[in-house]
PDB file of N, CA and C in Angstrom:
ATOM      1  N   UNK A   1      87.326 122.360 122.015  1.00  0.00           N
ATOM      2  CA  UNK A   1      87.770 121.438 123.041  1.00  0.00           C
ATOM      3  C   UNK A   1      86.551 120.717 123.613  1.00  0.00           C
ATOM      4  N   UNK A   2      86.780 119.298 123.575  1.00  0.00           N
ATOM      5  CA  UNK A   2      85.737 118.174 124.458  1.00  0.00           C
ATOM      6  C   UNK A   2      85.568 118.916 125.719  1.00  0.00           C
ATOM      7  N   UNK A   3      84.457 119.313 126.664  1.00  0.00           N
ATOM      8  CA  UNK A   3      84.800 119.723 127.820  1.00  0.00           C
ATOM      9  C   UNK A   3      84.303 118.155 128.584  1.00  0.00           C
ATOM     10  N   UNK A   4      83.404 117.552 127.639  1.00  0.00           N
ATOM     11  CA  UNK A   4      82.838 116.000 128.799  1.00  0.00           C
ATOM     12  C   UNK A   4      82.504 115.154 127.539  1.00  0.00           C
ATOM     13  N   UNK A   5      82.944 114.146 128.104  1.00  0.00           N
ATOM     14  CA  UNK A   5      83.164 112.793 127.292  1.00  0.00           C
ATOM     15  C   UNK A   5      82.371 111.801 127.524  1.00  0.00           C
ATOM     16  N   UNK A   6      80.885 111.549 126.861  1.00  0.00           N
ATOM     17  CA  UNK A   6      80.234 110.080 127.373  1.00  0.00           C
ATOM     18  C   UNK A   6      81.318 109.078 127.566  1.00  0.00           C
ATOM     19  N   UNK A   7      81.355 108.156 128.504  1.00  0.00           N
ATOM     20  CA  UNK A   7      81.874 107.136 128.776  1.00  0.00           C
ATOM     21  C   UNK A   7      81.174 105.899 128.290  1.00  0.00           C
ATOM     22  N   UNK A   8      79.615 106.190 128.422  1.00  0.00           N
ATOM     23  CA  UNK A   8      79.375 105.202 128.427  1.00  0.00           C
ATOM     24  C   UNK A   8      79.521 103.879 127.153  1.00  0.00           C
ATOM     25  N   UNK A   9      79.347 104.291 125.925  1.00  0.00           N
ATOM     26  CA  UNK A   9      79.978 103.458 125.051  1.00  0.00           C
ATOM     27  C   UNK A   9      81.479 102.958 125.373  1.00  0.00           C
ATOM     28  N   UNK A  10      81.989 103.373 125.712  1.00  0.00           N
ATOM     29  CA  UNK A  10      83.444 102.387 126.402  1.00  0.00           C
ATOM     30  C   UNK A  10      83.013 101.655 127.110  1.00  0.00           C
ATOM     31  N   UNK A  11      82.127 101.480 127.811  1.00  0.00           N
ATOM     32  CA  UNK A  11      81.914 100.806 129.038  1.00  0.00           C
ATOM     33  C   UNK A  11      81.619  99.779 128.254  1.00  0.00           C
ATOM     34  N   UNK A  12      80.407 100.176 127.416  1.00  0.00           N
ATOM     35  CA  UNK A  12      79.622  99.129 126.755  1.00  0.00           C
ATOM     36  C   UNK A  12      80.261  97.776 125.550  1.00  0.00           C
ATOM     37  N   UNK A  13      81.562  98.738 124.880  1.00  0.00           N
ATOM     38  CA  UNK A  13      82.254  97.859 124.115  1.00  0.00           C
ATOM     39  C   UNK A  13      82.976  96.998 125.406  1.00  0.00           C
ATOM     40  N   UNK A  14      83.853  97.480 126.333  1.00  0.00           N
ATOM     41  CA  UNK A  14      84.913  96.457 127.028  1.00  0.00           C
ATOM     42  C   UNK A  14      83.630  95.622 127.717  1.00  0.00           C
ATOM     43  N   UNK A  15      82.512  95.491 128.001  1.00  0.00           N
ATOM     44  CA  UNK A  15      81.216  94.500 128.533  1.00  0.00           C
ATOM     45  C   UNK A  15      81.355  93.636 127.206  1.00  0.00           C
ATOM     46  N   UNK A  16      81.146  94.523 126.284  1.00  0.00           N
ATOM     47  CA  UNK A  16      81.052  93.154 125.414  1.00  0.00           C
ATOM     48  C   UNK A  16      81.678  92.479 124.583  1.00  0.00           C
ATOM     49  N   UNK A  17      82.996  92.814 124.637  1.00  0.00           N
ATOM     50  CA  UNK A  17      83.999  92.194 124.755  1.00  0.00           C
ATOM     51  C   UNK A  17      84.976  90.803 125.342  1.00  0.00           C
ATOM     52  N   UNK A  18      84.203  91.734 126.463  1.00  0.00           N
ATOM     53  CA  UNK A  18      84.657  90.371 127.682  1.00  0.00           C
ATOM     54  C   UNK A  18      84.149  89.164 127.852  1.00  0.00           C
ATOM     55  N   UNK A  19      82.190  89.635 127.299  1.00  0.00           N
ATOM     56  CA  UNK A  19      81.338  88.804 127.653  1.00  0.00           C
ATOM     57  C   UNK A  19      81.935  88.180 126.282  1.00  0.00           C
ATOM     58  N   UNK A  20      82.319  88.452 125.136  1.00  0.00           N
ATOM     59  CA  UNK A  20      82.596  87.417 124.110  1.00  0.00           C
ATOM     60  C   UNK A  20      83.696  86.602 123.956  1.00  0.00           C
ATOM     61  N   UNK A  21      84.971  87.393 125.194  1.00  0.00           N
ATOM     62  CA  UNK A  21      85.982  86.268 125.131  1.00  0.00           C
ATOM     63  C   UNK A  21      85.525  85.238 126.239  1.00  0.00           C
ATOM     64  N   UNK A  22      84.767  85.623 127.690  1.00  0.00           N
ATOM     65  CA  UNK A  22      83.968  84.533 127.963  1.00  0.00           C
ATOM     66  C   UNK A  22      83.724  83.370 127.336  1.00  0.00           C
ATOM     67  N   UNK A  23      82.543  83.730 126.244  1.00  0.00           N
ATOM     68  CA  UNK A  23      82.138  82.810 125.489  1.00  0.00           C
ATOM     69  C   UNK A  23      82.484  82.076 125.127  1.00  0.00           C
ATOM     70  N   UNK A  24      83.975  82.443 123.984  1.00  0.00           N
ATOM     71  CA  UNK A  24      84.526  81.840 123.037  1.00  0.00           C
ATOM     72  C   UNK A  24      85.635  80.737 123.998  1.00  0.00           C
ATOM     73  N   UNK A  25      86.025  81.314 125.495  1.00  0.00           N
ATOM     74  CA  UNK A  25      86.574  80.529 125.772  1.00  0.00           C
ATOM     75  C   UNK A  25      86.139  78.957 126.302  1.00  0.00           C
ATOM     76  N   UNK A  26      85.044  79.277 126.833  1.00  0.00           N
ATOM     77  CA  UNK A  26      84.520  78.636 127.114  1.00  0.00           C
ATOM     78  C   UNK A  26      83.618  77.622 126.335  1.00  0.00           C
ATOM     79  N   UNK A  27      83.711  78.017 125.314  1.00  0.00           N
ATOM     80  CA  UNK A  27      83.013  77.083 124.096  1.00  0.00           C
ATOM     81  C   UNK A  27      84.452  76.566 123.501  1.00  0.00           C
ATOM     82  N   UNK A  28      85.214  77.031 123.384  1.00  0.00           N
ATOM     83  CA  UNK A  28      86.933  76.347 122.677  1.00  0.00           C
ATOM     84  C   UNK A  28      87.374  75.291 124.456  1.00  0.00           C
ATOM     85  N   UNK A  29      86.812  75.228 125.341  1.00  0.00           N
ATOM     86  CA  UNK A  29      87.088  74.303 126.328  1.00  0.00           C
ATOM     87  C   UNK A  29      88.314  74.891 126.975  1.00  0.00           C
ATOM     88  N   UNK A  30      89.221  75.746 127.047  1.00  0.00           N
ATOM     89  CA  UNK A  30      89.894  76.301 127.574  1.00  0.00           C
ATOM     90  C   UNK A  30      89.748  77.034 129.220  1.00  0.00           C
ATOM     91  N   UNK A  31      88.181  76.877 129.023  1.00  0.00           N
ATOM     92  CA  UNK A  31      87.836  77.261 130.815  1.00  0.00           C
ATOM     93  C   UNK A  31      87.216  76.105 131.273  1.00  0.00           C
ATOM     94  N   UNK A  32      87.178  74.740 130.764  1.00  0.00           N
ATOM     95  CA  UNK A  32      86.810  73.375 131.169  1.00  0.00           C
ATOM     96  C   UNK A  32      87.842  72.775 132.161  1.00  0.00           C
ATOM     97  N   UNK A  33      87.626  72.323 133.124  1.00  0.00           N
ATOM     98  CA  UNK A  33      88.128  71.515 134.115  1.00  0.00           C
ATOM     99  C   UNK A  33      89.279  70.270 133.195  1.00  0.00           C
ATOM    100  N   UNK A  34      90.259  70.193 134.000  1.00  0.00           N
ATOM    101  CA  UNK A  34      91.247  69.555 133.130  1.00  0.00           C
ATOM    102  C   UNK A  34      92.111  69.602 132.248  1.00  0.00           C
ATOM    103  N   UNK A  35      91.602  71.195 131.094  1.00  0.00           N
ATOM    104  CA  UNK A  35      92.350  71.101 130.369  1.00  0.00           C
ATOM    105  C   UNK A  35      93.557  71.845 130.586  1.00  0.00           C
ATOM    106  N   UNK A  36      94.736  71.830 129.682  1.00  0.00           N
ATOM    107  CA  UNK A  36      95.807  72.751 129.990  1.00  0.00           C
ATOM    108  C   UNK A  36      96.150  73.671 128.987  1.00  0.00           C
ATOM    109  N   UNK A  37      96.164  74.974 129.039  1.00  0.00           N
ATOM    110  CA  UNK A  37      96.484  75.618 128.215  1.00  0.00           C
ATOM    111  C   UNK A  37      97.287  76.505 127.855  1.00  0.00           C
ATOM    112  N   UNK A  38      98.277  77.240 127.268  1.00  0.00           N
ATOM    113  CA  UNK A  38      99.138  78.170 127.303  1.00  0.00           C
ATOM    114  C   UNK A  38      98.198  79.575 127.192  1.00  0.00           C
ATOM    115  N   UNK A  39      98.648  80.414 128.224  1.00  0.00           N
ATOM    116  CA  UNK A  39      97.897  81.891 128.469  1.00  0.00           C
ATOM    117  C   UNK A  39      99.298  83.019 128.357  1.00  0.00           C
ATOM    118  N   UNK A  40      98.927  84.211 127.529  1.00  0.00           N
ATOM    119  CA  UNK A  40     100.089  84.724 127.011  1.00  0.00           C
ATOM    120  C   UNK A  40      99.277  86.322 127.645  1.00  0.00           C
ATOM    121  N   UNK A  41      99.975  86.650 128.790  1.00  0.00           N
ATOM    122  CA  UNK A  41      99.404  87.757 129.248  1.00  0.00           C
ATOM    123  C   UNK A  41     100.111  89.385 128.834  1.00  0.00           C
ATOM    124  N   UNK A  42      99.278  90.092 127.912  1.00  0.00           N
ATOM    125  CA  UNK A  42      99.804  91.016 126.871  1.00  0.00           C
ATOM    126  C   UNK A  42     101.350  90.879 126.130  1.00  0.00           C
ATOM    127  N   UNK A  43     100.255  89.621 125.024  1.00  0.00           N
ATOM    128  CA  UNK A  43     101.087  89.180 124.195  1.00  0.00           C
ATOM    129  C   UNK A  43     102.082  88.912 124.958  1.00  0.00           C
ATOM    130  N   UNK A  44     102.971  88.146 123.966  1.00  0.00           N
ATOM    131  CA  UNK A  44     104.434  87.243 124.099  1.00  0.00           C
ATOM    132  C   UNK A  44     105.357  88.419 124.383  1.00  0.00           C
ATOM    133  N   UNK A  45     105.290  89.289 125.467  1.00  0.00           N
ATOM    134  CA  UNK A  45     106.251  90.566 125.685  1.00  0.00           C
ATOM    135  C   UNK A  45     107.805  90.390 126.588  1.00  0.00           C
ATOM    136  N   UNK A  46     108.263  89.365 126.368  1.00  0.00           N
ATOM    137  CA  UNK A  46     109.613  89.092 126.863  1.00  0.00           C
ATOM    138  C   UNK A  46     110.599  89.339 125.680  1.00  0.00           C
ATOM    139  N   UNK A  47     109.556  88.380 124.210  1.00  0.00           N
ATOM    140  CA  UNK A  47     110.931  88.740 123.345  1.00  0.00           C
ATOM    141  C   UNK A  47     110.519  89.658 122.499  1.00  0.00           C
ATOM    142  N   UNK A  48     109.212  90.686 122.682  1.00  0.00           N
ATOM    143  CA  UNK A  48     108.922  91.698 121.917  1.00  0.00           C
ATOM    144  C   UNK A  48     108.136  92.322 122.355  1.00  0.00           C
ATOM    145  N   UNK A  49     108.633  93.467 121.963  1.00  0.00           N
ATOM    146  CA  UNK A  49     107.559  94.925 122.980  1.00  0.00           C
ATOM    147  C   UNK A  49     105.727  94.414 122.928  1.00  0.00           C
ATOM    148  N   UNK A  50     105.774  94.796 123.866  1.00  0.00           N
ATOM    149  CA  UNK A  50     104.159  94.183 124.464  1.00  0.00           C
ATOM    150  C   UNK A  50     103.063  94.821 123.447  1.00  0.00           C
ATOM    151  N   UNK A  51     101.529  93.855 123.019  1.00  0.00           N
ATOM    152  CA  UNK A  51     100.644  94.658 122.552  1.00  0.00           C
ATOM    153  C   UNK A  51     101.617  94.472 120.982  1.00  0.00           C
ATOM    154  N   UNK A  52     102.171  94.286 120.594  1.00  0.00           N
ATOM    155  CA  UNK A  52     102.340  94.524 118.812  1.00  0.00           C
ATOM    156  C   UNK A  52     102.243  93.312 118.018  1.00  0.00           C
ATOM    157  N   UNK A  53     101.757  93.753 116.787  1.00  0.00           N
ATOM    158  CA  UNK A  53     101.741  92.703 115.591  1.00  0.00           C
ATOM    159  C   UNK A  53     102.590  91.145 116.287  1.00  0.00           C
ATOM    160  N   UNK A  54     104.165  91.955 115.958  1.00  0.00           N
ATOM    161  CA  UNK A  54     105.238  91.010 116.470  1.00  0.00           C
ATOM    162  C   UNK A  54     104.833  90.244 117.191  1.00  0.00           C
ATOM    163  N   UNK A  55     104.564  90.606 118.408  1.00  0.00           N
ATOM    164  CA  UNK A  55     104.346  89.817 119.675  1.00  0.00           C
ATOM    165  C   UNK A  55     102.721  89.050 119.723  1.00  0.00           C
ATOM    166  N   UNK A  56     101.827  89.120 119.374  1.00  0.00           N
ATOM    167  CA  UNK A  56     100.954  88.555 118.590  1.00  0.00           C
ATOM    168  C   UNK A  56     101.111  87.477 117.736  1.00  0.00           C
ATOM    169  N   UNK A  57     102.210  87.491 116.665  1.00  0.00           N
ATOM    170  CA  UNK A  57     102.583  86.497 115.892  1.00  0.00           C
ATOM    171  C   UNK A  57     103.476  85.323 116.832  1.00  0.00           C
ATOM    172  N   UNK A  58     103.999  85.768 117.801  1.00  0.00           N
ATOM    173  CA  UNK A  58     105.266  85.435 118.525  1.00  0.00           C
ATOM    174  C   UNK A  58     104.017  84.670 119.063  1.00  0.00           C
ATOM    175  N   UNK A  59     103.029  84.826 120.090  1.00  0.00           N
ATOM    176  CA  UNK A  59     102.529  84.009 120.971  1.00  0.00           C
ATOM    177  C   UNK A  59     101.770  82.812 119.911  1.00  0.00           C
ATOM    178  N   UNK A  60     101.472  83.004 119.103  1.00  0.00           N
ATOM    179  CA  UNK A  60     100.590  82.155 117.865  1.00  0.00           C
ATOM    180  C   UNK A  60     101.789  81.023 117.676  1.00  0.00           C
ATOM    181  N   UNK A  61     103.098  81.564 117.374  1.00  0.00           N
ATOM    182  CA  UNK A  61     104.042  80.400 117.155  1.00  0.00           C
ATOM    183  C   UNK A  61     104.093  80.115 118.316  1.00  0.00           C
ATOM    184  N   UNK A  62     104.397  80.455 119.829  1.00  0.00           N
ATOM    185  CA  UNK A  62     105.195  79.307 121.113  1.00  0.00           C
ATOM    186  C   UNK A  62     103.792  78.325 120.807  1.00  0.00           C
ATOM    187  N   UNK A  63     102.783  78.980 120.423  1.00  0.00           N
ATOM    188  CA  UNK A  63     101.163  77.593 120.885  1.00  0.00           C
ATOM    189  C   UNK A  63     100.062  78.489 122.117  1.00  0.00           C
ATOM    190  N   UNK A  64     100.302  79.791 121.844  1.00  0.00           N
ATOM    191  CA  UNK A  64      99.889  80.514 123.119  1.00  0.00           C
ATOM    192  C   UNK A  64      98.012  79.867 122.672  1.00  0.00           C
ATOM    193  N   UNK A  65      97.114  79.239 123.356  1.00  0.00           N
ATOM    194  CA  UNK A  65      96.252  79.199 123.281  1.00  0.00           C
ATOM    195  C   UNK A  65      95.017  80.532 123.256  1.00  0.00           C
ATOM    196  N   UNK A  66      95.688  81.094 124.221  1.00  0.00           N
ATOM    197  CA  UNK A  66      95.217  82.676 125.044  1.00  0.00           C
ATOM    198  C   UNK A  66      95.705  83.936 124.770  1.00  0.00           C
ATOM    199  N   UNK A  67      95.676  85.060 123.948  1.00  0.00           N
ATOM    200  CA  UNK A  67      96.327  86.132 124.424  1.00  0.00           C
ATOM    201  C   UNK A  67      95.819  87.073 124.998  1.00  0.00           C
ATOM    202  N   UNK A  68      96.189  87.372 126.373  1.00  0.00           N
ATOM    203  CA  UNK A  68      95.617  88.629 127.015  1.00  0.00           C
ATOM    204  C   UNK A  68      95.827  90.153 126.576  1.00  0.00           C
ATOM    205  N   UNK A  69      94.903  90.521 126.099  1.00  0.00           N
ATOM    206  CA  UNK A  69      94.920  92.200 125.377  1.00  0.00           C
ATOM    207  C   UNK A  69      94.493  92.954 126.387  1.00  0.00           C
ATOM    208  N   UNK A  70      94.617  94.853 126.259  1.00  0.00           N
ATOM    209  CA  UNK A  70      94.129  95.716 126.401  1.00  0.00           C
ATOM    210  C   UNK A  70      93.775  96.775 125.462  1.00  0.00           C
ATOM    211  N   UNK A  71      92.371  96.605 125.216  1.00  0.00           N
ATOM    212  CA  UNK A  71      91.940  97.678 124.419  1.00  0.00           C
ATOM    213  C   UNK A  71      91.290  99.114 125.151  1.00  0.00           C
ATOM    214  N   UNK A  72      91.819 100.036 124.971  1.00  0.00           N
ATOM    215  CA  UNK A  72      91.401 101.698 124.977  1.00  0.00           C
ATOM    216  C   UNK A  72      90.831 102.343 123.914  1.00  0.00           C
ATOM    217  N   UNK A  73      89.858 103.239 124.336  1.00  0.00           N
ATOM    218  CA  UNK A  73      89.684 104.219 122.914  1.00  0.00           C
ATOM    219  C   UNK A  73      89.607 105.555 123.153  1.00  0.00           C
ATOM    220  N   UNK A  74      90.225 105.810 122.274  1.00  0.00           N
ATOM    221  CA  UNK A  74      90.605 107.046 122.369  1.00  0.00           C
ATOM    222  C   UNK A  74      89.541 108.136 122.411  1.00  0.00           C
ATOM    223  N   UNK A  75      89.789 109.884 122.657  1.00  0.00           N
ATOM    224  CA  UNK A  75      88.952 110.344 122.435  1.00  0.00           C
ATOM    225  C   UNK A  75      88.333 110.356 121.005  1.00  0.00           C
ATOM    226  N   UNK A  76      89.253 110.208 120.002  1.00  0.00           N
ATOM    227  CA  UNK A  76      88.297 110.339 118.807  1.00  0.00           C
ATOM    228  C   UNK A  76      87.880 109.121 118.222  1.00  0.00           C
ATOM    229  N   UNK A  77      88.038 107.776 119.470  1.00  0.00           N
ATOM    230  CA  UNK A  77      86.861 106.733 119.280  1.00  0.00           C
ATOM    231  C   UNK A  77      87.928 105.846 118.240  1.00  0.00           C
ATOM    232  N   UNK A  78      88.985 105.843 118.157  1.00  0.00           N
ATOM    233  CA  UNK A  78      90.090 105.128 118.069  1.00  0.00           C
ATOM    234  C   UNK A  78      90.171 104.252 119.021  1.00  0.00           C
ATOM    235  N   UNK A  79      90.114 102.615 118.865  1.00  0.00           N
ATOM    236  CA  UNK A  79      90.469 101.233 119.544  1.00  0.00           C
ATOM    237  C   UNK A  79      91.936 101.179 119.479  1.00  0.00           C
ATOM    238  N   UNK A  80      92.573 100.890 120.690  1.00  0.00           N
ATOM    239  CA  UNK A  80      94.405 100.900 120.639  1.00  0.00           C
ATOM    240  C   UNK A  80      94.223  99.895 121.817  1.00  0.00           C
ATOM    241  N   UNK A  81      95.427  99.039 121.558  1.00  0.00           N
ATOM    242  CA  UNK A  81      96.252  98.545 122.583  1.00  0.00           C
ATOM    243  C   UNK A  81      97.143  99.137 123.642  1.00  0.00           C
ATOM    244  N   UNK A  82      96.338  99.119 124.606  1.00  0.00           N
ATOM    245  CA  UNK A  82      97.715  99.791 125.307  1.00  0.00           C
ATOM    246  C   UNK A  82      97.399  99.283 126.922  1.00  0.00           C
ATOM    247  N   UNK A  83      98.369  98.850 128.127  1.00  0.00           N
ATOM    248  CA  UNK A  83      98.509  97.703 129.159  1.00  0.00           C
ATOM    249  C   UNK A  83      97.473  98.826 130.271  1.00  0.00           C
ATOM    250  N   UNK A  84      98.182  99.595 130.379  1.00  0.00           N
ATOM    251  CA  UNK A  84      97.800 100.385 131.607  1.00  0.00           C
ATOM    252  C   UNK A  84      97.563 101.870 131.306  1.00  0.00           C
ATOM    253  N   UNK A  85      97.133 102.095 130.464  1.00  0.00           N
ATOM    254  CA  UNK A  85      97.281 103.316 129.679  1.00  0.00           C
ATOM    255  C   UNK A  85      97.759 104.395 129.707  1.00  0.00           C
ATOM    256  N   UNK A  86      98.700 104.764 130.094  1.00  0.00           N
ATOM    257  CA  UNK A  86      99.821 105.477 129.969  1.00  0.00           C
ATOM    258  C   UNK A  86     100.318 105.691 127.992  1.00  0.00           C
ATOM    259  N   UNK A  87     100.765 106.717 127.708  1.00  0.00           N
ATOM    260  CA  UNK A  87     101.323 106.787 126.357  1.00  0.00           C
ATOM    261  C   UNK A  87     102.805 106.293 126.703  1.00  0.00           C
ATOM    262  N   UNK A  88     103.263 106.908 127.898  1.00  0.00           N
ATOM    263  CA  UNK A  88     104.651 107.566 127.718  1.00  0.00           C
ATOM    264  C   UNK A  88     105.639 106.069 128.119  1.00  0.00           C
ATOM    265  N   UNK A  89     105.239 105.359 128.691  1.00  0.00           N
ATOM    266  CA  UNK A  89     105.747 104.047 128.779  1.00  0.00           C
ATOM    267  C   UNK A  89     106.262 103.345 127.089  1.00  0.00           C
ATOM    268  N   UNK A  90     105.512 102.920 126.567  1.00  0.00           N
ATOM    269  CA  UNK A  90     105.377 102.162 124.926  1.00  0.00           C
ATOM    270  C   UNK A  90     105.478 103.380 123.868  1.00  0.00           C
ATOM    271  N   UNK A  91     104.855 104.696 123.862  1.00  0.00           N
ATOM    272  CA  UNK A  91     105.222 105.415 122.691  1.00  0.00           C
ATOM    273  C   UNK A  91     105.766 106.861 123.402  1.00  0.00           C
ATOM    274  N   UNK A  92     105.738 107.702 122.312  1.00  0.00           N
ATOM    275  CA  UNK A  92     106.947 108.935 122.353  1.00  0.00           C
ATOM    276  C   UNK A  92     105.415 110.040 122.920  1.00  0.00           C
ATOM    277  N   UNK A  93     104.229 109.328 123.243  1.00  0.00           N
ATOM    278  CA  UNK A  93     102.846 110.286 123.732  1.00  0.00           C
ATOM    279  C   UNK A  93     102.939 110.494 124.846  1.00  0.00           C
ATOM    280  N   UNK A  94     102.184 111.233 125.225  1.00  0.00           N
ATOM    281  CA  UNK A  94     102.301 111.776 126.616  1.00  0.00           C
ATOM    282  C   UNK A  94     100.484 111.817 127.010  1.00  0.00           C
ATOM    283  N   UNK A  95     100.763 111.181 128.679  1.00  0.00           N
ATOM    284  CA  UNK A  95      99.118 110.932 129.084  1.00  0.00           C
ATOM    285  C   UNK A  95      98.845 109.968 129.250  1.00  0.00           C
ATOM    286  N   UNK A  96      97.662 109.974 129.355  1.00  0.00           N
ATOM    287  CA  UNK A  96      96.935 108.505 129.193  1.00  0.00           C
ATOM    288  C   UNK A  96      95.822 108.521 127.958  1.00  0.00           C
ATOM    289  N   UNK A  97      96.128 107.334 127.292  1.00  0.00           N
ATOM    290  CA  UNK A  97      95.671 106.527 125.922  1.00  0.00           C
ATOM    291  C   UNK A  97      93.941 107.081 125.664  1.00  0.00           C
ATOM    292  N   UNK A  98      92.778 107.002 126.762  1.00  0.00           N
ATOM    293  CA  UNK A  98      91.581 107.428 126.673  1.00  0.00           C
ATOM    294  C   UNK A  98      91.549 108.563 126.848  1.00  0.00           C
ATOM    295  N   UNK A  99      92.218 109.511 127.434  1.00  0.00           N
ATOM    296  CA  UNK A  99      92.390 111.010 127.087  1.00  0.00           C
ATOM    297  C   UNK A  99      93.069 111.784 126.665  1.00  0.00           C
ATOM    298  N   UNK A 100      93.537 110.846 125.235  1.00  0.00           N
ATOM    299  CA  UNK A 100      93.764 111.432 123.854  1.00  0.00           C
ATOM    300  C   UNK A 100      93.387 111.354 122.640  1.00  0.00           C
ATOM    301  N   UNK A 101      93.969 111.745 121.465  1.00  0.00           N
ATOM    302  CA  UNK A 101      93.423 111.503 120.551  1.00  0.00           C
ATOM    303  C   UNK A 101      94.517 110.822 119.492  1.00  0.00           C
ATOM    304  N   UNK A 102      94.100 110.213 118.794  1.00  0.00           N
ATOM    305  CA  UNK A 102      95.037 109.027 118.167  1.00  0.00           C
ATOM    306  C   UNK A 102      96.141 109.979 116.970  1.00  0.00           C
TER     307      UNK A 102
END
């Protein structure tokens, strides 16, 4: 059994992460004054369960410019989608998503 879990590489991927959707947005003009854009906040989840393939493809067809993700990793360093990390909401898991194992 894990009794303690560096954090700090989580920390370090969602930093640089962020700092790269920063970037990219801001170089695609989407954080430029004026423009307008469609923002799809965890995935297109009205007409499909939130976070999946589906709903991913779904926001790509309405024209979603943006999709807002959540990535977790797990204890065994598994990257997952998941909103608020909870298992038991979206799958049949129990817990929360970073203190488990995939």
């Amino acid at each position: 059994m894990i009794s303690h879990v560096d954090r700090r590489p989580y920390y370090s991927i969602r930093f640089i992460l962020l700092a790269a959707m920063f970037v990219s947005l801001t170089r695609a003009g989407i954080l430029t004054r004026g423009s307008a854009r469609m923002i799809c906040h965890r995935t297109a989840n009205t007409e499909m369960p939130e976070n999946t393939l589906d709903s991913l493809d779904l926001a790509a067809r309405l024209g979603c410019s943006v999709v807002e993700i959540d990535l977790r990793m797990t204890l065994d360093g598994e990257i997952v989608l998941n909103h608020d990390g909870f298992l038991e909401r979206l799958t049949d898991g129990m817990g929360e998503a970073d203190k488990s194992y995939f």
